[in-house]
C-alpha atoms as a PDB file:
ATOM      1  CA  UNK A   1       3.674  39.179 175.287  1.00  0.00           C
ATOM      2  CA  UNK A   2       1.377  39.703 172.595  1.00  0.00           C
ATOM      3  CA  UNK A   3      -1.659  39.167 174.697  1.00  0.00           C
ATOM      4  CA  UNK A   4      -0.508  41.066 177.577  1.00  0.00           C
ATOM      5  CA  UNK A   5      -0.309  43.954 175.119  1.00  0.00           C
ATOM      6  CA  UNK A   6      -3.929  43.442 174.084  1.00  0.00           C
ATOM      7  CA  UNK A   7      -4.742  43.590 177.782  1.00  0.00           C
ATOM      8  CA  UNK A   8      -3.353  46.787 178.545  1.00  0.00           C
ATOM      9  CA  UNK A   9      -4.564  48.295 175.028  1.00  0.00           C
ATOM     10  CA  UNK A  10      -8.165  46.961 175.970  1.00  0.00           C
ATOM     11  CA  UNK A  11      -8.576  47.756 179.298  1.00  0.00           C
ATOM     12  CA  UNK A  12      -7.363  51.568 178.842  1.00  0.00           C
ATOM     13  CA  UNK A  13      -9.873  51.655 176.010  1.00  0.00           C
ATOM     14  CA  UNK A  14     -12.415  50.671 178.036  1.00  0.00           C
ATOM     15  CA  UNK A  15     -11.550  52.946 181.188  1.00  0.00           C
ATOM     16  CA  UNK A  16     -11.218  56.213 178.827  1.00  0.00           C
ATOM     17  CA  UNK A  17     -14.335  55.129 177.029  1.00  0.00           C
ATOM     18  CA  UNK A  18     -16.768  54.696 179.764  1.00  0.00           C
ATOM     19  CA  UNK A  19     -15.395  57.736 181.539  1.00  0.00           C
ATOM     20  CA  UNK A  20     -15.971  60.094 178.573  1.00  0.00           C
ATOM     21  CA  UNK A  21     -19.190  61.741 178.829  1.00  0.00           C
ATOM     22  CA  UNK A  22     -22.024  61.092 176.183  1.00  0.00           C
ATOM     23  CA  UNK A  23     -22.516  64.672 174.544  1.00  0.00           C
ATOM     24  CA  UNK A  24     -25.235  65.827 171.912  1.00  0.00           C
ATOM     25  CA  UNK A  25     -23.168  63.994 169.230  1.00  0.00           C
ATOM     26  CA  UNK A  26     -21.072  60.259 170.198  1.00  0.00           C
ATOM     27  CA  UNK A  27     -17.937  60.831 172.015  1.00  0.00           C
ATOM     28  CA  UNK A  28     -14.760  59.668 169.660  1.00  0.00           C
ATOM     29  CA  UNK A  29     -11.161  58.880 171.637  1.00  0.00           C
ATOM     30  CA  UNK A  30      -8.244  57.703 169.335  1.00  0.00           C
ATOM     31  CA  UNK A  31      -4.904  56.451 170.330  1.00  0.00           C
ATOM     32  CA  UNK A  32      -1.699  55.143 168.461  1.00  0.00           C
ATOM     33  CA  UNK A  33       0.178  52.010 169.945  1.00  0.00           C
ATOM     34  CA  UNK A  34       3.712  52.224 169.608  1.00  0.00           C
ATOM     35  CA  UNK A  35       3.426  53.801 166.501  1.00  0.00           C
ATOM     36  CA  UNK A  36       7.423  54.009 166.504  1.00  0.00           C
ATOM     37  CA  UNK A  37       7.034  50.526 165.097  1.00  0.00           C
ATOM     38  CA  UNK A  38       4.422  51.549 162.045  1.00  0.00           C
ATOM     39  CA  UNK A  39       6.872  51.576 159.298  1.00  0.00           C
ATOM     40  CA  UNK A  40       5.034  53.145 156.708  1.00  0.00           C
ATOM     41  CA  UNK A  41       4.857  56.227 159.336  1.00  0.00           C
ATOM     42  CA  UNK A  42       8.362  56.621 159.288  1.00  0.00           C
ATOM     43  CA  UNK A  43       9.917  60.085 159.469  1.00  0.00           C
ATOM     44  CA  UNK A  44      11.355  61.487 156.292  1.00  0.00           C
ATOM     45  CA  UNK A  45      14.893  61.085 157.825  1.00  0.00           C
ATOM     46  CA  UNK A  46      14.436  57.265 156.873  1.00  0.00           C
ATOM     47  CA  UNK A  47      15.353  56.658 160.763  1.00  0.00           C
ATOM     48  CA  UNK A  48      13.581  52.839 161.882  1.00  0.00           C
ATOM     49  CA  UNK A  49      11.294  54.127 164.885  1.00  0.00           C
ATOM     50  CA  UNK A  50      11.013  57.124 164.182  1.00  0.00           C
ATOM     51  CA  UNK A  51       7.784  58.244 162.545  1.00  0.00           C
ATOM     52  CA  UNK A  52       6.718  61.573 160.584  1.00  0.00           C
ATOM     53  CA  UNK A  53       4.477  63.627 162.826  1.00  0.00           C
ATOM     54  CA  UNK A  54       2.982  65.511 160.255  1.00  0.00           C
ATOM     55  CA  UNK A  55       1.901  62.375 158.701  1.00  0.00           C
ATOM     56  CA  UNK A  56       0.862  60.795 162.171  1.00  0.00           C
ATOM     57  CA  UNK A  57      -1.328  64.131 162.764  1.00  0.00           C
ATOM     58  CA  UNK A  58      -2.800  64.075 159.363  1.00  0.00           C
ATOM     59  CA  UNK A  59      -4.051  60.348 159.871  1.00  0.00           C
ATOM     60  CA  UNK A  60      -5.597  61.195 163.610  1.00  0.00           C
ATOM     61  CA  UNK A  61      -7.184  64.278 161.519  1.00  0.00           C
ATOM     62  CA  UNK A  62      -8.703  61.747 158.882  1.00  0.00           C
ATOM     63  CA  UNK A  63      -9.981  59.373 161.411  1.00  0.00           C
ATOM     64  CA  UNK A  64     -11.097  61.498 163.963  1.00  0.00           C
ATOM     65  CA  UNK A  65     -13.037  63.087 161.304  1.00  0.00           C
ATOM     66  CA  UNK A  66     -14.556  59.836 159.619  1.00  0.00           C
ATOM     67  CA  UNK A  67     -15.362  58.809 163.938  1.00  0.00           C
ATOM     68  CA  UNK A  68     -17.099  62.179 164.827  1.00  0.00           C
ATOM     69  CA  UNK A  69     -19.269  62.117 161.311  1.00  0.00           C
ATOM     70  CA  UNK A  70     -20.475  58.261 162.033  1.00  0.00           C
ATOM     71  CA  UNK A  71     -20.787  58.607 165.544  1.00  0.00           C
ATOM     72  CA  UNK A  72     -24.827  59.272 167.282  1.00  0.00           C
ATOM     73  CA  UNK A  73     -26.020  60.740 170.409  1.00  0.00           C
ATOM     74  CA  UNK A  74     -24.808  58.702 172.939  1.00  0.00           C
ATOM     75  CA  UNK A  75     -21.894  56.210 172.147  1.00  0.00           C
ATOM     76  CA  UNK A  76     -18.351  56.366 172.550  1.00  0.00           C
ATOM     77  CA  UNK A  77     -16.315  55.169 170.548  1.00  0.00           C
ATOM     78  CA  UNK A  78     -12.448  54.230 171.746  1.00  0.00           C
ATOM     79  CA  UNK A  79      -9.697  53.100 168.851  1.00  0.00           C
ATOM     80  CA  UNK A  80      -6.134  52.273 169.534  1.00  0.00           C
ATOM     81  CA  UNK A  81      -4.194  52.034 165.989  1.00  0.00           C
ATOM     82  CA  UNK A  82      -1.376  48.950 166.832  1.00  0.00           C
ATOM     83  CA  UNK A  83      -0.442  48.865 163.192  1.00  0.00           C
ATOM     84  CA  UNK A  84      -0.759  51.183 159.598  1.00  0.00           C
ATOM     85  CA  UNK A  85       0.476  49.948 156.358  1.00  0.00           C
ATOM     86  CA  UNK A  86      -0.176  52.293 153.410  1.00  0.00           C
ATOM     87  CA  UNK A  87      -1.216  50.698 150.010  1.00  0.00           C
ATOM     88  CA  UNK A  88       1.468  50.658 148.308  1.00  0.00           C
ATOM     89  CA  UNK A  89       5.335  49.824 148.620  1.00  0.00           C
ATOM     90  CA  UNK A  90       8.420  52.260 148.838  1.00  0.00           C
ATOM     91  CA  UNK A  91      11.051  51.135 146.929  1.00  0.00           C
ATOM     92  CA  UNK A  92      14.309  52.829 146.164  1.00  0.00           C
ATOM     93  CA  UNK A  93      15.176  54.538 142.578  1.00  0.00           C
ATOM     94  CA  UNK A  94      18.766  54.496 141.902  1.00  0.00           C
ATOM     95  CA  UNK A  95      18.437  55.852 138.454  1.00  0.00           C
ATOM     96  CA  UNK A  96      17.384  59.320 137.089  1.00  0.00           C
ATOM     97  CA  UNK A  97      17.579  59.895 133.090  1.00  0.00           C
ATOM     98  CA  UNK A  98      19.610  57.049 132.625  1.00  0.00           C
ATOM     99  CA  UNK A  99      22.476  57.923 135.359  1.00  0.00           C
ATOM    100  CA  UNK A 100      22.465  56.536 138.956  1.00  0.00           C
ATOM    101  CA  UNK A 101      22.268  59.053 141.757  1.00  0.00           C
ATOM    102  CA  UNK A 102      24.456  59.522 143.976  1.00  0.00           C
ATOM    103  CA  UNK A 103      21.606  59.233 146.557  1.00  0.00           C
ATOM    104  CA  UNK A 104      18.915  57.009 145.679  1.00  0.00           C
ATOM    105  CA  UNK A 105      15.272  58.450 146.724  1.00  0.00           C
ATOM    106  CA  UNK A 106      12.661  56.434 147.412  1.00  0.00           C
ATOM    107  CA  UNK A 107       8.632  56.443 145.621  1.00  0.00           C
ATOM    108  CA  UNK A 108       5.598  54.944 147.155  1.00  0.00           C
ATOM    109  CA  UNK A 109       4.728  52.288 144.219  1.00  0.00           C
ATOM    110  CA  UNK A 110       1.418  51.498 143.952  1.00  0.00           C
ATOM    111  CA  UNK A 111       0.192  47.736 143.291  1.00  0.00           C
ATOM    112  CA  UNK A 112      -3.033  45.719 143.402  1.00  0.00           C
ATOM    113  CA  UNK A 113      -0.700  43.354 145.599  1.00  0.00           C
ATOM    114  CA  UNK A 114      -0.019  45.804 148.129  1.00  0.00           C
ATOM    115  CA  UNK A 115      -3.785  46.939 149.669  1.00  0.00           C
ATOM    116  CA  UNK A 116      -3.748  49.278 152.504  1.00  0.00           C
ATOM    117  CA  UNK A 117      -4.203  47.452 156.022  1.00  0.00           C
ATOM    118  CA  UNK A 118      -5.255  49.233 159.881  1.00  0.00           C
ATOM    119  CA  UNK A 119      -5.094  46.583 162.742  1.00  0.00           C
ATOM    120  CA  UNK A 120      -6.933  48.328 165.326  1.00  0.00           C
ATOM    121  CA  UNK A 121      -8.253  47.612 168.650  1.00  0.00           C
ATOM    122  CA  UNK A 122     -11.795  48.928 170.440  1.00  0.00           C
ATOM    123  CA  UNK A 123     -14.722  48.824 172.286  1.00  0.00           C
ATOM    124  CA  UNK A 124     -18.330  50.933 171.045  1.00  0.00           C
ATOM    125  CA  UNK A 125     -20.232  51.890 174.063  1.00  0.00           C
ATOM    126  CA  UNK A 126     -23.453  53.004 173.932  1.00  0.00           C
ATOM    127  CA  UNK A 127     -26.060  54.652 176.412  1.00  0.00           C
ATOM    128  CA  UNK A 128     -23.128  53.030 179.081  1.00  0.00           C
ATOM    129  CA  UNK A 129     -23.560  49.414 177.921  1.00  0.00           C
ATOM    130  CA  UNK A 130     -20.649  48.279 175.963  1.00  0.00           C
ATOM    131  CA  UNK A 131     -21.669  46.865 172.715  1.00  0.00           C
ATOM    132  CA  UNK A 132     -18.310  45.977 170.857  1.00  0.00           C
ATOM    133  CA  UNK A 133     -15.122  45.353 170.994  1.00  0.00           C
ATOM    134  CA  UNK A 134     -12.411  44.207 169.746  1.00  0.00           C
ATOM    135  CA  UNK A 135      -9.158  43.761 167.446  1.00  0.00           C
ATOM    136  CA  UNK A 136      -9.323  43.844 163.617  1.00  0.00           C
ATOM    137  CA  UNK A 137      -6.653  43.475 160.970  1.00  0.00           C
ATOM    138  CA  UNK A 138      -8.557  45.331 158.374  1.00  0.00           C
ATOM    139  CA  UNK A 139      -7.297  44.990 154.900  1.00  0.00           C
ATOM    140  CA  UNK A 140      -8.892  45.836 151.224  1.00  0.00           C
ATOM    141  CA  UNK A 141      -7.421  43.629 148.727  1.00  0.00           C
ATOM    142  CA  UNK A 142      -9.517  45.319 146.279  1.00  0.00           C
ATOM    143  CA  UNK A 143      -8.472  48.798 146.819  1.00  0.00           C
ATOM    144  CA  UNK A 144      -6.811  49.119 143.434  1.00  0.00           C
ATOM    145  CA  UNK A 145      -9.930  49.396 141.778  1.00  0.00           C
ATOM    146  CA  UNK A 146     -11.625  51.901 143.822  1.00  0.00           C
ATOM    147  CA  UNK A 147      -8.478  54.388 143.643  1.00  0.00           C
ATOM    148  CA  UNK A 148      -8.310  55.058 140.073  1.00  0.00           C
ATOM    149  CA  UNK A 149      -6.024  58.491 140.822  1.00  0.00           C
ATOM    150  CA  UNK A 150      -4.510  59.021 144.305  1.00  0.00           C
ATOM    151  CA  UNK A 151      -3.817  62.976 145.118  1.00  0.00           C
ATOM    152  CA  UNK A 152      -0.403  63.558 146.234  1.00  0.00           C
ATOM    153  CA  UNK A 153      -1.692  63.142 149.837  1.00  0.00           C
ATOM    154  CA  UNK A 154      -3.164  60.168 148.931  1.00  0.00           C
ATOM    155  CA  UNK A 155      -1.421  58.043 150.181  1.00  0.00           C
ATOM    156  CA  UNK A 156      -3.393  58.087 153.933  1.00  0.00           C
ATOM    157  CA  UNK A 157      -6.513  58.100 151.472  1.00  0.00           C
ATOM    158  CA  UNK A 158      -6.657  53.914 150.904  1.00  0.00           C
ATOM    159  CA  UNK A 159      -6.363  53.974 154.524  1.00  0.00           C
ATOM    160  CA  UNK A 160      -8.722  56.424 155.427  1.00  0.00           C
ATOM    161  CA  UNK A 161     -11.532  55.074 153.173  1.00  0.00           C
ATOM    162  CA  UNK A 162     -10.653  51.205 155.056  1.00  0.00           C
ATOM    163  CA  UNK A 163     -11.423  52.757 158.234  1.00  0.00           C
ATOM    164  CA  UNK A 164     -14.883  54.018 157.470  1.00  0.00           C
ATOM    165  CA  UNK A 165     -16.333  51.023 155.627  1.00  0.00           C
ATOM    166  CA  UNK A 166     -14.802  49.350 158.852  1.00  0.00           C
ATOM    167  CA  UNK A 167     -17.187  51.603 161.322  1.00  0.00           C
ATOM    168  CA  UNK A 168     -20.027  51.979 158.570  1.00  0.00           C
ATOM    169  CA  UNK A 169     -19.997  48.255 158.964  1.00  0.00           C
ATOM    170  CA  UNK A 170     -19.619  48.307 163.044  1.00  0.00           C
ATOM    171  CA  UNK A 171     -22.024  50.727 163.409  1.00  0.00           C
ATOM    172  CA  UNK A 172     -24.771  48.977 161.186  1.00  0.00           C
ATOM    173  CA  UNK A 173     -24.916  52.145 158.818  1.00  0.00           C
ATOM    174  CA  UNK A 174     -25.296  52.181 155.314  1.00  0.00           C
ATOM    175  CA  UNK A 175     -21.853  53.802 153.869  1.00  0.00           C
END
């Protein structure tokens, strides 16, 4: 099942990638598989399978971004995402100046135990010939010591930074 997946994944990366034209800068194509299944996407409702869109379109904003700045004059570049877990755990808090709520919230809790990991899959095409390709299961153990201070969006910002050493490295660029 798993394989079949891949297949399908692949072989519409490939197709879209190839048929995107080279332009003055590299061509960048991202896609999100069955992101109703990324769980640290999830909506704010708390609902399993459903994820937050504004979350969803900030992360295709980061890494579209990070693509199109890496990218040269003739590649292409086609990502699918098949898994995001933010750095990081939710867990619930029951307990608010020493009383239990009457409906516990949740907060992202941050631990050097809990790096941010991207499993994605792609091919890197260049002048036509394809070059790479592939699935990762990127992950940054170390990312605890490189984020002294997240923002309050930071939580897509472990992820974010994964992602470009990830290309950096792919492309053969110095970060």
């Amino acid at each position: 099942m798993r394989a079949m997946r891949f297949v399908r994944v692949f072989a519409g990366l490939l197709c879209a990638a190839l048929s995107a034209p080279a332009a003055a800068q590299g061509v960048a194509e991202l896609s999100f598989s069955e992101p109703e299944h990324f769980t640290d996407l999830v909506a704010p409702t708390g609902t399993i399978g459903e994820t937050d869109p504004a979350l969803m379109a900030e992360l295709r904003e980061r890494l579209m971004a990070v693509m199109s700045a890496r990218l040269r004059d003739g590649q292409k570049l086609a990502v699918a995402i098949t898994n995001v877990d933010l750095a990081g755990r939710m867990e619930l808090l029951g307990m608010k100046d020493g009383r239990w709520l009457a409906t516990p919230q949740q907060l992202r809790i941050y631990r050097p135990d809990t790096p941010p990991r991207i499993s994605v899959q792609y091919a890197l095409i260049e002048n036509d010939t394809v070059i790479a390709h592939g699935n990762e299961n990127l992950s940054d153990p170390d990312w605890a010591a490189q984020a002294a201070v997240l923002s309050e969006t930071g939580s897509l910002d472990p992820v974010t930074g994964l992602f470009e050493r990830w290309l950096v490295s792919l492309l053969g660029q110095p970060l």
